[in-house]
N, C-alpha and C. Protein backbone atom coordinates (compact mmCIF):
# COMPACT_ATOMS: atom_id res chain seq x y z
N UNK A 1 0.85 -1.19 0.00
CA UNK A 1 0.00 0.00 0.00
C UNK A 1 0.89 1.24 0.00
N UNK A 2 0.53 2.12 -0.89
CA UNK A 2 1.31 3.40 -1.08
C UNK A 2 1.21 4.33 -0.31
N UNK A 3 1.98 4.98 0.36
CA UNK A 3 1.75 6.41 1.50
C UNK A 3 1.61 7.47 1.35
N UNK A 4 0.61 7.99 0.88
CA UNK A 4 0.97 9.50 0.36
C UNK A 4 0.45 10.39 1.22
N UNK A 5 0.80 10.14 2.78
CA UNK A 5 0.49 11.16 3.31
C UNK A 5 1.85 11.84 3.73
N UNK A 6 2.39 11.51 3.07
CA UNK A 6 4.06 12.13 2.87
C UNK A 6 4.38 12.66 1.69
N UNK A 7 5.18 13.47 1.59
CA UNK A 7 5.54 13.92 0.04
C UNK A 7 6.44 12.87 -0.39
N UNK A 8 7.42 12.46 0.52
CA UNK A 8 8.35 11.36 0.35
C UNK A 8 7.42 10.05 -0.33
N UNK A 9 6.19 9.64 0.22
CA UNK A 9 5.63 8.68 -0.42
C UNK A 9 4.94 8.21 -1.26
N UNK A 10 5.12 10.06 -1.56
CA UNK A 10 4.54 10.43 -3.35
C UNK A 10 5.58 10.09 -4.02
N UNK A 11 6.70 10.89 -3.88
CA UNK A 11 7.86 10.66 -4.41
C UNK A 11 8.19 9.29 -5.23
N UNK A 12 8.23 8.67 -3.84
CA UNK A 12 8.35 6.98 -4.11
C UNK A 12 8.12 6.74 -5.28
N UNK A 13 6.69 6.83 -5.53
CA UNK A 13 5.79 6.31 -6.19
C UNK A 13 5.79 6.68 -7.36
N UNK A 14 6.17 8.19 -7.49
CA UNK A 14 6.63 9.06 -8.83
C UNK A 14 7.50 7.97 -9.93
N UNK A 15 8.85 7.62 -8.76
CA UNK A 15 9.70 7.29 -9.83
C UNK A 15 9.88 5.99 -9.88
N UNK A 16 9.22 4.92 -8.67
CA UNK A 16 8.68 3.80 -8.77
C UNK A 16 7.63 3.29 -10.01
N UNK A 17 6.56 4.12 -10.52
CA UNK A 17 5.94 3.78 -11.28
C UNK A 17 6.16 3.98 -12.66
N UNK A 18 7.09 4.99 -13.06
CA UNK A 18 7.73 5.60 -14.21
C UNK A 18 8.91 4.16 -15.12
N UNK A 19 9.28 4.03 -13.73
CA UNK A 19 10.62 2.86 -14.24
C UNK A 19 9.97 1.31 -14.14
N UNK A 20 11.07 0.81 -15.23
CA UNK A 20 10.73 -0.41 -15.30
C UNK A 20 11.25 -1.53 -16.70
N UNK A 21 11.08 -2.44 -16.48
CA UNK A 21 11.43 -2.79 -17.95
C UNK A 21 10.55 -2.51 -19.31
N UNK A 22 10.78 -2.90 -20.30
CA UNK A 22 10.04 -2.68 -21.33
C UNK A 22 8.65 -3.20 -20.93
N UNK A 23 8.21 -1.68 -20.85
CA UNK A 23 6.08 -2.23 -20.84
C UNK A 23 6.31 -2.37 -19.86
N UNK A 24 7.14 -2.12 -18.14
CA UNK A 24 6.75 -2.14 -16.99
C UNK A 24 6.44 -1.03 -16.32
N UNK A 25 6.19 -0.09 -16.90
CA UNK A 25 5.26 1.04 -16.01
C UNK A 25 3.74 0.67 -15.45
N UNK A 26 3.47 1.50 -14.48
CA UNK A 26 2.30 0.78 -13.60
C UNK A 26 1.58 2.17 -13.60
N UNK A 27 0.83 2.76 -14.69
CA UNK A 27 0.10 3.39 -14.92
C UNK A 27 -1.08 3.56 -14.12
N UNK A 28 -1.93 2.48 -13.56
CA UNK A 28 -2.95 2.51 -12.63
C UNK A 28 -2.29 3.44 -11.36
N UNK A 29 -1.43 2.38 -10.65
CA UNK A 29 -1.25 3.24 -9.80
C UNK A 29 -0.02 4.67 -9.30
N UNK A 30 0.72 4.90 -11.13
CA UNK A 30 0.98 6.25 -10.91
C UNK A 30 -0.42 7.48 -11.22
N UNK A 31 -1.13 6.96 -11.46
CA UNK A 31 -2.73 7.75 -11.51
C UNK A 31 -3.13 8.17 -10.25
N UNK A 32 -2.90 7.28 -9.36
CA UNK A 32 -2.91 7.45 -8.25
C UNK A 32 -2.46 8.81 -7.44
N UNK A 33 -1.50 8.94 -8.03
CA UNK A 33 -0.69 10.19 -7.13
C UNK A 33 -0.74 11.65 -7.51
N UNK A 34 -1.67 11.79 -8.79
CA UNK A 34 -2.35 12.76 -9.40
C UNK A 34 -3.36 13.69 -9.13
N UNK A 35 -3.80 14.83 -8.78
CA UNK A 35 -5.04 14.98 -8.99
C UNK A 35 -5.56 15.30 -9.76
N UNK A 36 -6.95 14.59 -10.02
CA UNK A 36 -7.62 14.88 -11.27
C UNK A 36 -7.30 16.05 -11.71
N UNK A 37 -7.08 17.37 -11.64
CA UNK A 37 -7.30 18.64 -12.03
C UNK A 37 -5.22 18.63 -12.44
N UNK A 38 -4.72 17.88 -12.30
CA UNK A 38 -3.11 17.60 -12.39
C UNK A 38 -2.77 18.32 -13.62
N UNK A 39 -1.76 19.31 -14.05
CA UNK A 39 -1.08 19.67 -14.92
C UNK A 39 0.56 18.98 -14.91
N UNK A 40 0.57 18.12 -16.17
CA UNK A 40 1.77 17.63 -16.40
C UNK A 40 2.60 18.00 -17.82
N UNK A 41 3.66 18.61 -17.70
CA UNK A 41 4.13 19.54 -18.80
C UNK A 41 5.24 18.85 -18.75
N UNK A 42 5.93 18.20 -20.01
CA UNK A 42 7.23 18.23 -20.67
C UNK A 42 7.86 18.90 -21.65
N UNK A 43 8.91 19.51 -21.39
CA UNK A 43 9.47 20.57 -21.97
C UNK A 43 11.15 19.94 -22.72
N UNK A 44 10.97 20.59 -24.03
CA UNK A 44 12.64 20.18 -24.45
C UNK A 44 12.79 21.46 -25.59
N UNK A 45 13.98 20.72 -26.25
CA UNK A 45 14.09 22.17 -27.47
C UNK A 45 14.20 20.91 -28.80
N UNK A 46 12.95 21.63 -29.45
CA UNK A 46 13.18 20.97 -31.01
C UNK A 46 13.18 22.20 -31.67
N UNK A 47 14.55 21.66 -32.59
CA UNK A 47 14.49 22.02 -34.04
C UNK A 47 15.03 23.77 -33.39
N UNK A 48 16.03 23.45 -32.49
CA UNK A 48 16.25 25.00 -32.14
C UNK A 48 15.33 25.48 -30.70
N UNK A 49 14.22 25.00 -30.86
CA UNK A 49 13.50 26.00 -30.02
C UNK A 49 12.42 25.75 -28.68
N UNK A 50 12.60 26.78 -27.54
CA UNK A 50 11.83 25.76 -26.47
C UNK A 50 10.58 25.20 -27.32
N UNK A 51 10.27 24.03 -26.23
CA UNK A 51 8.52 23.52 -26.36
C UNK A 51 8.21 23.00 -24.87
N UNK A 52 6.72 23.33 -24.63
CA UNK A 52 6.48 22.18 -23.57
C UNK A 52 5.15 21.84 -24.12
N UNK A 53 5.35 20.54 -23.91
CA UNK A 53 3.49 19.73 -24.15
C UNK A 53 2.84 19.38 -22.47
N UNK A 54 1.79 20.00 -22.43
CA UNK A 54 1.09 19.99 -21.42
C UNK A 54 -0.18 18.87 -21.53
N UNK A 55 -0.30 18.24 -20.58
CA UNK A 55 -0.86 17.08 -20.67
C UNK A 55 -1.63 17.14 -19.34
N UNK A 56 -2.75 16.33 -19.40
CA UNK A 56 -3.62 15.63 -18.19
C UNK A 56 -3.25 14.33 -18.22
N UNK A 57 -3.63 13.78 -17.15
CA UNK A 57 -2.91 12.58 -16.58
C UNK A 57 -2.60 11.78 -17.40
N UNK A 58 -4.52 11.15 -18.63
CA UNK A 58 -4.46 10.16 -19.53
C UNK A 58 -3.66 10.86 -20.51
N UNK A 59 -3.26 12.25 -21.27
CA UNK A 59 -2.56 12.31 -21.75
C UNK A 59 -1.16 12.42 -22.31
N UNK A 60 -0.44 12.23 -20.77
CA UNK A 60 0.59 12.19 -20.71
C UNK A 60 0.71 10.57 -20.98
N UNK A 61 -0.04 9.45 -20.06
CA UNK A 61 0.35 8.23 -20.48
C UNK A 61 0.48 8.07 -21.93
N UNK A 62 -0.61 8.10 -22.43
CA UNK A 62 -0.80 8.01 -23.93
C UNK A 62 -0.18 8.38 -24.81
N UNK A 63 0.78 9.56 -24.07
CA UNK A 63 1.69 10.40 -25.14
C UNK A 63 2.97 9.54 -25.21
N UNK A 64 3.16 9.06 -23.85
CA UNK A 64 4.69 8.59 -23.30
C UNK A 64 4.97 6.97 -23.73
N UNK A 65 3.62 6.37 -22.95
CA UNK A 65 3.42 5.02 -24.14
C UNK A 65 4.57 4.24 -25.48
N UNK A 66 4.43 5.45 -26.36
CA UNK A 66 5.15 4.96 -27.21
C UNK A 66 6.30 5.52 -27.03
N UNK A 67 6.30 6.64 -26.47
CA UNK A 67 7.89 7.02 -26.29
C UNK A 67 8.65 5.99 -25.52
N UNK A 68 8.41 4.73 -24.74
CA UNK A 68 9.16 3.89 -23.93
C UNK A 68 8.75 2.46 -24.37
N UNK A 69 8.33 2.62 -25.66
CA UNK A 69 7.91 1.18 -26.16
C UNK A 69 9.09 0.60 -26.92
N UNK A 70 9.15 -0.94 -25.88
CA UNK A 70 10.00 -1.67 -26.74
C UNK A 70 11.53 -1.24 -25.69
N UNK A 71 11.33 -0.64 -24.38
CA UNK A 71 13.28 -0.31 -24.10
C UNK A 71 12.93 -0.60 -22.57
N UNK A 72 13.66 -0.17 -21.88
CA UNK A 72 14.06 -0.57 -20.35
C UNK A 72 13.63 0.86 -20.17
N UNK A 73 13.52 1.51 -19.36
CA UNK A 73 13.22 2.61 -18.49
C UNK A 73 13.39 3.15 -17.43
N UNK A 74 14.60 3.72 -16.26
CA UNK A 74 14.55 3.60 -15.20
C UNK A 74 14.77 5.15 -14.75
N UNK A 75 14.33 6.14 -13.47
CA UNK A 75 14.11 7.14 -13.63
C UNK A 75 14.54 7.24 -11.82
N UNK A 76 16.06 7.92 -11.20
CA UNK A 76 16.44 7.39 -10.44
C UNK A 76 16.59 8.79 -9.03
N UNK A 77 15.94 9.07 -8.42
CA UNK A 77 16.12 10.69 -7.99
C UNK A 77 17.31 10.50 -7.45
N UNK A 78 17.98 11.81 -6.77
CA UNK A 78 19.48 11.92 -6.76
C UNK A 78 19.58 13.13 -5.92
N UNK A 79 18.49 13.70 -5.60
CA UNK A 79 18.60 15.09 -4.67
C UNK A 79 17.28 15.79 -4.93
N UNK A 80 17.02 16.17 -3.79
CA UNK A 80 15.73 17.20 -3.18
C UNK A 80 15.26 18.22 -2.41
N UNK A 81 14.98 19.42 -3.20
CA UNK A 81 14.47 20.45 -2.15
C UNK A 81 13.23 20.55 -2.00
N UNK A 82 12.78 20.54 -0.91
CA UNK A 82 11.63 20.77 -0.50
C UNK A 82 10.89 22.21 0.52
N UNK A 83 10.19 22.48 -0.09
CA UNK A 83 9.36 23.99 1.27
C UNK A 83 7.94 23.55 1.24
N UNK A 84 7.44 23.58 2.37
CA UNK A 84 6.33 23.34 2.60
C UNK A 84 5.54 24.98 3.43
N UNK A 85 4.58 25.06 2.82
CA UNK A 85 3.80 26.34 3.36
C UNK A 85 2.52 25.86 3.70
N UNK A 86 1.79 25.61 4.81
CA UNK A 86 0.11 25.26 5.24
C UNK A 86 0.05 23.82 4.09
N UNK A 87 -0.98 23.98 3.32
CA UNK A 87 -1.41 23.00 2.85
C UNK A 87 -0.64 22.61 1.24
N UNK A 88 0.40 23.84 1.30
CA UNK A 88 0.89 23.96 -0.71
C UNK A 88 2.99 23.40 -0.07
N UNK A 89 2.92 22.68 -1.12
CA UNK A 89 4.54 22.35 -1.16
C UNK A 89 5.10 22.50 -2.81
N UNK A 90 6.43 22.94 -2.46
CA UNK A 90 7.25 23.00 -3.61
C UNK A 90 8.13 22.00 -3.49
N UNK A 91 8.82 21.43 -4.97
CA UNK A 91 9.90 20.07 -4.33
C UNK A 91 10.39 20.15 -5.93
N UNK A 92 11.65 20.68 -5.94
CA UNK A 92 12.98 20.54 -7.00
C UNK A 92 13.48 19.02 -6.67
N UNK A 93 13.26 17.85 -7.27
CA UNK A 93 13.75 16.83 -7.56
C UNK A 93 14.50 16.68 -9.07
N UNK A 94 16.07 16.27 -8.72
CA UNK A 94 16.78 15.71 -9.39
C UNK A 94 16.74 14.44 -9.91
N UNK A 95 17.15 14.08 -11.13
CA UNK A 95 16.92 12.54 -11.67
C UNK A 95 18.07 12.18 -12.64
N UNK A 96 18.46 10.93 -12.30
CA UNK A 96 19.14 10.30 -13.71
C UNK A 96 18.44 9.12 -14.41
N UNK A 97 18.12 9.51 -15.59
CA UNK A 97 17.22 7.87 -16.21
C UNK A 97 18.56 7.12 -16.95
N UNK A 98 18.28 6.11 -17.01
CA UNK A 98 18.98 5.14 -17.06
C UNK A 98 18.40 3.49 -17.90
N UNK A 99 18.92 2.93 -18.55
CA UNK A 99 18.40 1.83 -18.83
C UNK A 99 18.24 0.37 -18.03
N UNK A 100 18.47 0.62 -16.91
CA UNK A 100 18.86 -0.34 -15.78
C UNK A 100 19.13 0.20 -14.81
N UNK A 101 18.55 0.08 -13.34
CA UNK A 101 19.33 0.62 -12.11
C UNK A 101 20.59 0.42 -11.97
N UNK A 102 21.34 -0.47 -12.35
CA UNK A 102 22.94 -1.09 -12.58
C UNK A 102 23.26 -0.28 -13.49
N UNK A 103 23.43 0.14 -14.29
CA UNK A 103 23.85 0.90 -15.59
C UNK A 103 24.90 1.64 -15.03
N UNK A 104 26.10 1.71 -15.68
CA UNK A 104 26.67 2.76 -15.73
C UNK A 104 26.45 3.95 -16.27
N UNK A 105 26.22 3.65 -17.30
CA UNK A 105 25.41 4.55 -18.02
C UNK A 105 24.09 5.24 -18.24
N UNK A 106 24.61 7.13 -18.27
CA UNK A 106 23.34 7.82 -17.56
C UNK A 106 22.83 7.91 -19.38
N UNK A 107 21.66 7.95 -19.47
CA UNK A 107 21.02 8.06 -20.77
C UNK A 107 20.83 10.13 -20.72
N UNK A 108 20.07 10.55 -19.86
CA UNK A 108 20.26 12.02 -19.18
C UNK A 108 19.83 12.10 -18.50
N UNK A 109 19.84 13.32 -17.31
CA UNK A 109 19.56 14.02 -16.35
C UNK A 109 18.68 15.09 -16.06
N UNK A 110 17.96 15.46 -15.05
CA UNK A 110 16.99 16.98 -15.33
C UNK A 110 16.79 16.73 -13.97
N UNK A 111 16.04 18.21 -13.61
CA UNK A 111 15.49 18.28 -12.54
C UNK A 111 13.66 18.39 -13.11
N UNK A 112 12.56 17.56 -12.11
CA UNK A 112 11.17 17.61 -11.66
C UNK A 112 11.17 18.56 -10.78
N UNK A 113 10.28 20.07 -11.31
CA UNK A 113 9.66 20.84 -10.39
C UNK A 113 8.22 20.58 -10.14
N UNK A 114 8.09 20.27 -9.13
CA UNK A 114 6.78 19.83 -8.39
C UNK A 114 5.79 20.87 -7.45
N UNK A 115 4.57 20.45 -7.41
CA UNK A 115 4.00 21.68 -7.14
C UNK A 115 2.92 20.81 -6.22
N UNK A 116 2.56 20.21 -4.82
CA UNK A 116 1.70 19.49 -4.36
C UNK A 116 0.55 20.40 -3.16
N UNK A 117 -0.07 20.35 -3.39
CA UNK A 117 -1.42 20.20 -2.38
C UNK A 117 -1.87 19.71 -1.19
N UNK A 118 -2.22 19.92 -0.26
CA UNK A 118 -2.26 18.43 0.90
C UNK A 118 -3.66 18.79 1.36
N UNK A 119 -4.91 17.32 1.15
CA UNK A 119 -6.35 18.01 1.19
C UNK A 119 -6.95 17.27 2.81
N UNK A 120 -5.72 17.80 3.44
CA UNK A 120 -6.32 17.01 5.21
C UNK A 120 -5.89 18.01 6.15
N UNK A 121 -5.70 17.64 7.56
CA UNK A 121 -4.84 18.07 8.43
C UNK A 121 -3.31 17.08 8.65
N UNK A 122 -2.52 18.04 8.11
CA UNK A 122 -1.01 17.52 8.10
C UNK A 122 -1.13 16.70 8.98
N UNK A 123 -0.55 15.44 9.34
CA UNK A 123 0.23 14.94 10.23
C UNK A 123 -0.69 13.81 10.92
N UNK A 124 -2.60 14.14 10.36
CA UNK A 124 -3.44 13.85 10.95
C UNK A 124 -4.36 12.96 10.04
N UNK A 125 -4.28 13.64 9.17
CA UNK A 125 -5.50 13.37 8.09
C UNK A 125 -5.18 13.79 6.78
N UNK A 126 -5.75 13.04 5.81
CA UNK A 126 -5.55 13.55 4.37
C UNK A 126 -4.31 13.03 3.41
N UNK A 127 -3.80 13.56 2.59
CA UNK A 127 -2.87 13.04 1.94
C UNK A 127 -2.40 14.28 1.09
N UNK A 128 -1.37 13.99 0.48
CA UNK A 128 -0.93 14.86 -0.52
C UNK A 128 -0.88 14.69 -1.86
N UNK A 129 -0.92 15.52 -3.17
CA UNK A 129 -1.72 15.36 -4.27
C UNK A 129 -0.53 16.01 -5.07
N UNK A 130 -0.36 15.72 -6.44
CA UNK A 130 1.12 16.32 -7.34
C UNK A 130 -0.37 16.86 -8.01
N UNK A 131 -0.75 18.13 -8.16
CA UNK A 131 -0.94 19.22 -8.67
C UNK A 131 -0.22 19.72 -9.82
N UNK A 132 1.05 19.74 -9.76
CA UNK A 132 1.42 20.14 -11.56
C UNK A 132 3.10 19.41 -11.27
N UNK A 133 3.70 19.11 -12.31
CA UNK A 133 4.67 18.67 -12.16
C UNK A 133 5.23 19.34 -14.06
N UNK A 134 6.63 19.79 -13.72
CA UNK A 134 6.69 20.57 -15.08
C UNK A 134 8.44 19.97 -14.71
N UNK A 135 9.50 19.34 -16.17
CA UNK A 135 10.35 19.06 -15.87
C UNK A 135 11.53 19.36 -17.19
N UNK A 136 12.71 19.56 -16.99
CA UNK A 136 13.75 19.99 -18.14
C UNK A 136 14.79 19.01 -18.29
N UNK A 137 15.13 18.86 -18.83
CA UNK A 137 16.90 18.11 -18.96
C UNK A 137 18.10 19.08 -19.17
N UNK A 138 19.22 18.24 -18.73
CA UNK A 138 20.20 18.95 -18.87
C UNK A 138 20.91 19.06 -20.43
N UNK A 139 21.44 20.27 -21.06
CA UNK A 139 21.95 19.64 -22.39
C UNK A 139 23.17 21.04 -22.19
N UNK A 140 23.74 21.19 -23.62
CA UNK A 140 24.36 22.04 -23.72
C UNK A 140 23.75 24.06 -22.93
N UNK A 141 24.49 24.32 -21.84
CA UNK A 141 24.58 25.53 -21.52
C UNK A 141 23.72 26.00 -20.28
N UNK A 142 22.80 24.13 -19.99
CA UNK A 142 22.21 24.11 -19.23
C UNK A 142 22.33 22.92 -18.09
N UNK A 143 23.16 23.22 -16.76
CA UNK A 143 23.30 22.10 -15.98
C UNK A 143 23.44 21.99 -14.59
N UNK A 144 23.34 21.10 -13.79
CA UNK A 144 23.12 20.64 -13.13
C UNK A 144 24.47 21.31 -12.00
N UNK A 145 24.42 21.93 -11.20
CA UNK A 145 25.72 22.30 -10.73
C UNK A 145 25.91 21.60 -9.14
N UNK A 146 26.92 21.45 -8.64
CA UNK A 146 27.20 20.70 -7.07
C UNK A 146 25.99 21.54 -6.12
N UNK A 147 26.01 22.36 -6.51
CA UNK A 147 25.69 23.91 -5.06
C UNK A 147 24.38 24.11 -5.85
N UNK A 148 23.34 23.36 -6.67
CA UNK A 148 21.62 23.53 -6.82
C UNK A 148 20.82 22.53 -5.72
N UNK A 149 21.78 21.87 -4.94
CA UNK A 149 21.03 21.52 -3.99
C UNK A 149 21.10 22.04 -2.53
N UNK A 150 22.29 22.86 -2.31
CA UNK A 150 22.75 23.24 -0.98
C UNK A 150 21.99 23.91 -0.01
């Protein structure tokens, strides 16, 4: 059973359900950690120039689907900031995906900016909800430095 009355046990679950072998993502229950009203945006540069595709839950699966069809998948966090204010949290998570947790080899890197909700009394009641999640990779001119987590 999944915990999400933690951000940590959202977390989990984030990059628990993302990774996997070919065709092992667990879509049901990364749905789970969504809320319906969820904004999920991936952002890169084609052809020169930013883009982000903004998606609802089913459309992010549906989009991503084929983007991981047929390969290994693994999506590994690596560092986290977190602020929490009343019921709203922010959380800069770092990642390396990878084709294998063993891998030496990093396929690339980015940071998940996260944006969560919590619809209880902290500590008491309720749970916490990923509300929008918007994320970049690292490439040329843009990276990852020792001191973005300090």
């Amino acid at each position: 059973m999944d915990d999400f009355s933690t951000i940590d046990g959202v977390l989990h679950t984030l990059y628990a359900c993302i990774s996997g072998p070919a065709g092992g993502q667990d879509w049901e229950r990364d749905k789970t950690i969504y809320h319906p009203s969820a904004l999920i945006t991936r952002t890169r540069i084609e052809d020169g120039k930013p883009i982000a595709y903004c998606f609802d839950f089913d459309g992010f699966r549906d989009a991503t689907i084929p983007l991981l069809a047929g390969r290994s998948f693994y999506e590994i966090e690596t560092a986290r900031q977190t602020r929490v204010f009343g019921q709203i949290a922010h959380v800069f998570s770092s990642y390396l995906a990878k084709d294998s947790p063993e891998s030496e080899e990093v396929l690339f890197q980015g940071i998940n900016m996260i944006h969560f909700w919590h619809d209880g009394i902290i500590g008491k009641s309720g749970r916490w909800w990923i509300m929008s999640i918007i994320w970049d990779n690292e490439r040329d001119g843009v990276g990852i430095n020792s001191d973005w987590f300090d």
